[in-house]
C-alpha atoms as a PDB file:
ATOM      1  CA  UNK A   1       0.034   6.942 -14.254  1.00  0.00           C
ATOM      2  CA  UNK A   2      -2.540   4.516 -12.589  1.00  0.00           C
ATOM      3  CA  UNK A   3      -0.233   1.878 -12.336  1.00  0.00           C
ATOM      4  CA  UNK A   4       1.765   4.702 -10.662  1.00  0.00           C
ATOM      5  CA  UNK A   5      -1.093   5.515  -7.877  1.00  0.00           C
ATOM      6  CA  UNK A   6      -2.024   1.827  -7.338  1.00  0.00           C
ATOM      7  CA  UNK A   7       2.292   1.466  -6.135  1.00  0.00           C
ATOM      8  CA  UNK A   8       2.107   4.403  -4.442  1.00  0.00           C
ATOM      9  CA  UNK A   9      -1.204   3.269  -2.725  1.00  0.00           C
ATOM     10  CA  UNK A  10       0.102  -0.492  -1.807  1.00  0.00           C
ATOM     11  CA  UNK A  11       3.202   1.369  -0.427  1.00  0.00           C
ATOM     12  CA  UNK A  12       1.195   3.598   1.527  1.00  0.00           C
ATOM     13  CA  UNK A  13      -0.813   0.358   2.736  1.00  0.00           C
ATOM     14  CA  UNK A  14       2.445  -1.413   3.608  1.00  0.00           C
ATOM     15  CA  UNK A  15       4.143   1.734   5.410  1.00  0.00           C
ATOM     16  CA  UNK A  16       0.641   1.981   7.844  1.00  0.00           C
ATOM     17  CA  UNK A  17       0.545  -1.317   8.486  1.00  0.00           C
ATOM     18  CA  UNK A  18       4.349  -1.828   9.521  1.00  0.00           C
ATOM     19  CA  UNK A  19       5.115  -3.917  12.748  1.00  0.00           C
ATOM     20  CA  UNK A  20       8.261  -4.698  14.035  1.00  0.00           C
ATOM     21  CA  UNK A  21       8.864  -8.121  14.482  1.00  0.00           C
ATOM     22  CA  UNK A  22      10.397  -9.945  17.533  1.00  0.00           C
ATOM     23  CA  UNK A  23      13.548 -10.990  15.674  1.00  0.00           C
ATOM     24  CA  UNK A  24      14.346  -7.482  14.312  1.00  0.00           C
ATOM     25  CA  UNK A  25      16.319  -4.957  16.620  1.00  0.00           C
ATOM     26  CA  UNK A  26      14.872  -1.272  16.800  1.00  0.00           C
ATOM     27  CA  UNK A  27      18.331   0.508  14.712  1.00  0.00           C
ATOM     28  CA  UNK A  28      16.912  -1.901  11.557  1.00  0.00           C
ATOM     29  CA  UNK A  29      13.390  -1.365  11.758  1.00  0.00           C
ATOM     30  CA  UNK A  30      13.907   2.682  11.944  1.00  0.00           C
ATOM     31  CA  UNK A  31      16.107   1.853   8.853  1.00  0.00           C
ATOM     32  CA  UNK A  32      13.137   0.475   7.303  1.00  0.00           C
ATOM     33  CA  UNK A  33      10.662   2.824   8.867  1.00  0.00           C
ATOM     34  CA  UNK A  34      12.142   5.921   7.565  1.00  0.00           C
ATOM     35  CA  UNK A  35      12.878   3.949   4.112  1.00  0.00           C
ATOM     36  CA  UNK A  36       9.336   3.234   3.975  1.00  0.00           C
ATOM     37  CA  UNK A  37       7.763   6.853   5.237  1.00  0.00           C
ATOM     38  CA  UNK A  38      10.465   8.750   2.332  1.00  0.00           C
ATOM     39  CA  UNK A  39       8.299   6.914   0.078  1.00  0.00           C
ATOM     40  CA  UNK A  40       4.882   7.178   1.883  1.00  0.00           C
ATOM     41  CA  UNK A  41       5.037  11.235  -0.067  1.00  0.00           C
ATOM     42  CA  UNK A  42       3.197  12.585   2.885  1.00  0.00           C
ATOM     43  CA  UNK A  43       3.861  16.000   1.037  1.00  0.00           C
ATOM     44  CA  UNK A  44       1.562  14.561  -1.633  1.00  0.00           C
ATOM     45  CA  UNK A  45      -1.436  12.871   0.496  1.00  0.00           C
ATOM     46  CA  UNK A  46      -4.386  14.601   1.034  1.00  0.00           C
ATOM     47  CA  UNK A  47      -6.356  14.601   4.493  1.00  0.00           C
ATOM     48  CA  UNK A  48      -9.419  12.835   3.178  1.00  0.00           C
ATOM     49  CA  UNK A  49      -6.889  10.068   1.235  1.00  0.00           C
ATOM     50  CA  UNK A  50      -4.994   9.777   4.607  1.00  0.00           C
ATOM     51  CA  UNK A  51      -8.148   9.490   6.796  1.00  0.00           C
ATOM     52  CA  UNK A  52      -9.426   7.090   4.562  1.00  0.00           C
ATOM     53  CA  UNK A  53      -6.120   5.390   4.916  1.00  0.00           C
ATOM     54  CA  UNK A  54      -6.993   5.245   8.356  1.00  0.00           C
ATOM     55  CA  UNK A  55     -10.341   4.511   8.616  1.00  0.00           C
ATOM     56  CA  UNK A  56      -9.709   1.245   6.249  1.00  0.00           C
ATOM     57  CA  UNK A  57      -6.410   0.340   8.187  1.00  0.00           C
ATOM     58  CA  UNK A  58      -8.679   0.083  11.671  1.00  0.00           C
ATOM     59  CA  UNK A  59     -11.015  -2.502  10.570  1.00  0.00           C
ATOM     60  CA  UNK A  60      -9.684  -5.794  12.001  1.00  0.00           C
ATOM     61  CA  UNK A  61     -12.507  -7.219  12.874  1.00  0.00           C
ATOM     62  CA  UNK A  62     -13.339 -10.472  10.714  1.00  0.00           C
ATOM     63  CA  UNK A  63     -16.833  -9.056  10.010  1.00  0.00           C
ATOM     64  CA  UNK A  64     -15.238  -5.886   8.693  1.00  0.00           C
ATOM     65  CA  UNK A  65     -13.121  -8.027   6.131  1.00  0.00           C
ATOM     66  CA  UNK A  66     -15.724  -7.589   3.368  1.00  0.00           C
ATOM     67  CA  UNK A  67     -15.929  -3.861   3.827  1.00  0.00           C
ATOM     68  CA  UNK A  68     -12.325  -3.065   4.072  1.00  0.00           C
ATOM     69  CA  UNK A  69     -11.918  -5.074   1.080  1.00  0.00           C
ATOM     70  CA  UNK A  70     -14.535  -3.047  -0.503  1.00  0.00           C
ATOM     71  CA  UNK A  71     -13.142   0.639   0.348  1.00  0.00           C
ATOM     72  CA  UNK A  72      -9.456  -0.903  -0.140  1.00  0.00           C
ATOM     73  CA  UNK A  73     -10.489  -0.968  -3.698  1.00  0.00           C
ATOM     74  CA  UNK A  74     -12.636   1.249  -3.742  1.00  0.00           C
ATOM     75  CA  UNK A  75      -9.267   3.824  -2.477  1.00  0.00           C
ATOM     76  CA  UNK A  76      -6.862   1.774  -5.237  1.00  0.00           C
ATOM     77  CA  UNK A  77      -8.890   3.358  -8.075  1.00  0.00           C
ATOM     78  CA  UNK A  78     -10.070   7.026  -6.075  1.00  0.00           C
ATOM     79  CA  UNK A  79      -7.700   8.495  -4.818  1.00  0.00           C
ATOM     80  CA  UNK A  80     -10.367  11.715  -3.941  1.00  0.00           C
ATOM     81  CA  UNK A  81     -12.975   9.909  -2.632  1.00  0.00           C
ATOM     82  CA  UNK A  82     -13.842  11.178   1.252  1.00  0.00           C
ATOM     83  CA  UNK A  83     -14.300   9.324   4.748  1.00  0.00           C
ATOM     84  CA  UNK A  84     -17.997  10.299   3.998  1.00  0.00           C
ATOM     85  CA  UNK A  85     -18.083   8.275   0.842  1.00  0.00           C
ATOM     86  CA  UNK A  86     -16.828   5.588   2.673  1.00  0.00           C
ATOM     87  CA  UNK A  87     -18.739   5.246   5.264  1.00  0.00           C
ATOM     88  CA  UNK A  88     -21.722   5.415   3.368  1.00  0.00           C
ATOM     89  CA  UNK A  89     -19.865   2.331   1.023  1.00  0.00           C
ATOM     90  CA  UNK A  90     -19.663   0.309   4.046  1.00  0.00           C
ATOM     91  CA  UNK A  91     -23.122   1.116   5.239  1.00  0.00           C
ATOM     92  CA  UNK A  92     -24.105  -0.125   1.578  1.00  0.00           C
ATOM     93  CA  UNK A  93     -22.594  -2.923   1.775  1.00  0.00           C
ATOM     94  CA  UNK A  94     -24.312  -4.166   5.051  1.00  0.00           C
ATOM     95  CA  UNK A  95     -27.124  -3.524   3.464  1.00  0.00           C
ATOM     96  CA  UNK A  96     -26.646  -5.861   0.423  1.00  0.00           C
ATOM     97  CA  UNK A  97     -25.616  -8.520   3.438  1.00  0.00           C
ATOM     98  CA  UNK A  98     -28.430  -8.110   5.114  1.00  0.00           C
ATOM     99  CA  UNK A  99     -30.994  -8.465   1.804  1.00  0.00           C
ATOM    100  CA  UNK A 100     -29.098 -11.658   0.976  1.00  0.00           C
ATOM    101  CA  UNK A 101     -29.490 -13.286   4.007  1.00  0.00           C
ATOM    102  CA  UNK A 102     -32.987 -12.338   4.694  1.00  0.00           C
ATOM    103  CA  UNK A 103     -33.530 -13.273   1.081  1.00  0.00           C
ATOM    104  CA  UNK A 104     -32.235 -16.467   1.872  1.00  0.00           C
ATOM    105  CA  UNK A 105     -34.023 -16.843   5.089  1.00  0.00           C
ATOM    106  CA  UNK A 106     -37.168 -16.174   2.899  1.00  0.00           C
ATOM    107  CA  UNK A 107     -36.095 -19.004   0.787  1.00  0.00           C
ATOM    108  CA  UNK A 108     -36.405 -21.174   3.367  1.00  0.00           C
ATOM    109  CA  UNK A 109     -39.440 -20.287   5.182  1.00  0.00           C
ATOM    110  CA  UNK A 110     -41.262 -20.666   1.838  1.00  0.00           C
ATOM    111  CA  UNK A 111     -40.219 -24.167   1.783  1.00  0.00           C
ATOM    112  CA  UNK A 112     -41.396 -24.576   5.007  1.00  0.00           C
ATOM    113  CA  UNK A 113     -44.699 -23.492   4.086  1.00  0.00           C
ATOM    114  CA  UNK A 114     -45.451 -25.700   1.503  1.00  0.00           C
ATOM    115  CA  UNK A 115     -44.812 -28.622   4.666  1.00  0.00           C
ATOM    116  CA  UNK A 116     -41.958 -30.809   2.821  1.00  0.00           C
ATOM    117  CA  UNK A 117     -40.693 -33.639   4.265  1.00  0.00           C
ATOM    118  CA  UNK A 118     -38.229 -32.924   8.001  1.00  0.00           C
ATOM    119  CA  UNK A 119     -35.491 -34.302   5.511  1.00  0.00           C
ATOM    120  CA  UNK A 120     -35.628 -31.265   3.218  1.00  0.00           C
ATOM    121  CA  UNK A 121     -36.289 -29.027   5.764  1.00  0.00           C
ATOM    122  CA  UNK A 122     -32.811 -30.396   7.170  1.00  0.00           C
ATOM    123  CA  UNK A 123     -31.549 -29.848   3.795  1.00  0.00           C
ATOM    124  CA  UNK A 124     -32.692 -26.140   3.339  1.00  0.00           C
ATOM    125  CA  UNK A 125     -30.547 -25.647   6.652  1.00  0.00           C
ATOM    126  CA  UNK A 126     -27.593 -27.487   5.530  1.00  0.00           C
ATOM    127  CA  UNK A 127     -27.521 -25.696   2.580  1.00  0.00           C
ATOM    128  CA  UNK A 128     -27.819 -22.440   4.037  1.00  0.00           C
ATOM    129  CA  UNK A 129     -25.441 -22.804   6.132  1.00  0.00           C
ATOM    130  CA  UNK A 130     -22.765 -24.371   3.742  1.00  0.00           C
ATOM    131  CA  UNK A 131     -23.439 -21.196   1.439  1.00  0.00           C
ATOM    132  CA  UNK A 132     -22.437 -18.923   4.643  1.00  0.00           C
ATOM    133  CA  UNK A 133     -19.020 -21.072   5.445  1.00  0.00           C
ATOM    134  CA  UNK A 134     -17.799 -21.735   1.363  1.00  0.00           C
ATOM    135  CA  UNK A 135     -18.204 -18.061   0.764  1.00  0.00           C
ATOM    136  CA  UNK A 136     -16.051 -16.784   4.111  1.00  0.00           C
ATOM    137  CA  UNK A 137     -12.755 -16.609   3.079  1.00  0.00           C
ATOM    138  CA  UNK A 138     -10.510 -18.075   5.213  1.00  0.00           C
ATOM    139  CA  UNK A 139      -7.689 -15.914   3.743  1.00  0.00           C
ATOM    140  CA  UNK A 140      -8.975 -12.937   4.646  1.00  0.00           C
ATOM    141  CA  UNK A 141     -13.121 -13.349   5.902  1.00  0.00           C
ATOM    142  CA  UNK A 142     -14.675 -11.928   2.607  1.00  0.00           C
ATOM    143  CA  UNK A 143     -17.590 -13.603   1.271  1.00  0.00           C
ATOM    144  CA  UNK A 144     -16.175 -15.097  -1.631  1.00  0.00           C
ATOM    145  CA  UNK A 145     -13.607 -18.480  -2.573  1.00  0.00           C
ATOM    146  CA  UNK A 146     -10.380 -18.658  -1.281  1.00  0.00           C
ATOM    147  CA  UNK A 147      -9.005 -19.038  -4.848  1.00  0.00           C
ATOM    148  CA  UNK A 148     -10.435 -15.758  -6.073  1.00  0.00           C
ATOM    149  CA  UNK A 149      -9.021 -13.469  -2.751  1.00  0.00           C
ATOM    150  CA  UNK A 150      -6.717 -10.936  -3.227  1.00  0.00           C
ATOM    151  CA  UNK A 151      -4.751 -11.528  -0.170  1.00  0.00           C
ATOM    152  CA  UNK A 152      -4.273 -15.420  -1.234  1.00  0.00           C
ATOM    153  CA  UNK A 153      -0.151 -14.617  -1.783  1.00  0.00           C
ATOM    154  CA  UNK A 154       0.014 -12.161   1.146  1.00  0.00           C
ATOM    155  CA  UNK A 155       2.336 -12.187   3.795  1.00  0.00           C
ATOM    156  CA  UNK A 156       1.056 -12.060   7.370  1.00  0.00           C
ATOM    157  CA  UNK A 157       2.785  -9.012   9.132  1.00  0.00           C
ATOM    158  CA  UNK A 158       2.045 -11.387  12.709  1.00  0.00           C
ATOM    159  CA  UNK A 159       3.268 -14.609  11.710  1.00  0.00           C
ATOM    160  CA  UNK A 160       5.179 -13.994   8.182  1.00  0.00           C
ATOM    161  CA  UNK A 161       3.497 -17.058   6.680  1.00  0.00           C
ATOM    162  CA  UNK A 162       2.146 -16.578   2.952  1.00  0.00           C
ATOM    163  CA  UNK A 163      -1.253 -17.025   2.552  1.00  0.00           C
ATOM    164  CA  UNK A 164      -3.381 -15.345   5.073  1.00  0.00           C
ATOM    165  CA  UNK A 165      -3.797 -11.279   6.740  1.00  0.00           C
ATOM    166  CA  UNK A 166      -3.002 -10.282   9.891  1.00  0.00           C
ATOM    167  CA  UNK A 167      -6.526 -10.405  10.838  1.00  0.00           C
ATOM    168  CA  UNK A 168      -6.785 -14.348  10.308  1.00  0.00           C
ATOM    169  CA  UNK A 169      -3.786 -15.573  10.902  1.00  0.00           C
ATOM    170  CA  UNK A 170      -4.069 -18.867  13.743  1.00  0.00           C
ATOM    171  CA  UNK A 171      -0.408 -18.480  14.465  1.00  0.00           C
ATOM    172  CA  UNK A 172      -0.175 -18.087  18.420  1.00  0.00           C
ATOM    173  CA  UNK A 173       2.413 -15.958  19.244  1.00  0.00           C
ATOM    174  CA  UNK A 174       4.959 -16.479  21.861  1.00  0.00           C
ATOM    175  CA  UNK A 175       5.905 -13.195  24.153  1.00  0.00           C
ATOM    176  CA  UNK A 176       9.894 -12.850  25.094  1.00  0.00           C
END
């Protein structure tokens, strides 16, 4: 049964975020459209699951990728959970970003106190700031390794490259 929902969730996913691609002519992606909505089960989706659906589906931005990864689990294993529960998730989550870095930023002013050396204040820098660009994914923008991301096998609906989201991919398009 939770295998079930998880399949039924990724489809959903998939279905939402559906583009038609230059090389495909509209009578073929209808085909696959209507393939893909018969087994959205609309009939089955509640308005809070489908809002939350949408909610998550809308954050593109690269700073959002840590959130949407957050509620895109966080909707995998809830299927009831509300667009209230989410947003207060995400605000959670900024939260925890924001006491890390200041944390951090603490870290560094303390060394600064105790006057070291202009070489390990350079180093306190460096190392913040190699901490910040390790942990963003370059698969997807979530602060973690690239070999631990979810989305390391995915296909990019813009491109169609494995390996990155929509919302990274590099791949400049060319317009017809």
């Amino acid at each position: 049964m939770f295998s079930e929902e998880i399949l039924l969730f990724n489809t959903r996913w998939k279905c939402l975020n559906a583009e038609k691609r230059d090389d495909v002519d509209y009578t073929t992606y209808a085909g696959r459209m209507n393939r893909e909505c018969e087994i959205f089960k609309l009939d089955k989706l509640t308005s809070d699951t489908f809002k939350c659906l949408i909610f998550a589906q809308r954050l593109t931005a690269k700073k959002d990728a840590e959130v949407m990864m957050k509620i895109l689990a966080n909707l995998k294993v809830n299927q009831d959970i509300t667009i209230q529960k989410l947003s207060e998730e995400c605000d959670m989550v900024l939260k925890v970003r924001h006491d890390t870095e200041e944390s951090q930023r603490r870290d560094c002013l303390q060394m600064k106190s105790v006057r070291m050396s202009r070489k390990t204040d350079k180093m306190c820098h460096k190392k913040h700031d190699i901490y910040q660009e390790v942990n963003l994914c370059v698969v997807c923008g979530g602060r973690h390794l690239r070999k631990e991301c979810p989305f390391k096998n995915a296909k990019c609906l813009r491109c169609g490259n494995t390996g990155h989201i929509k919302s990274h991919c590099t791949t400049k398009m060319t317009k017809n």
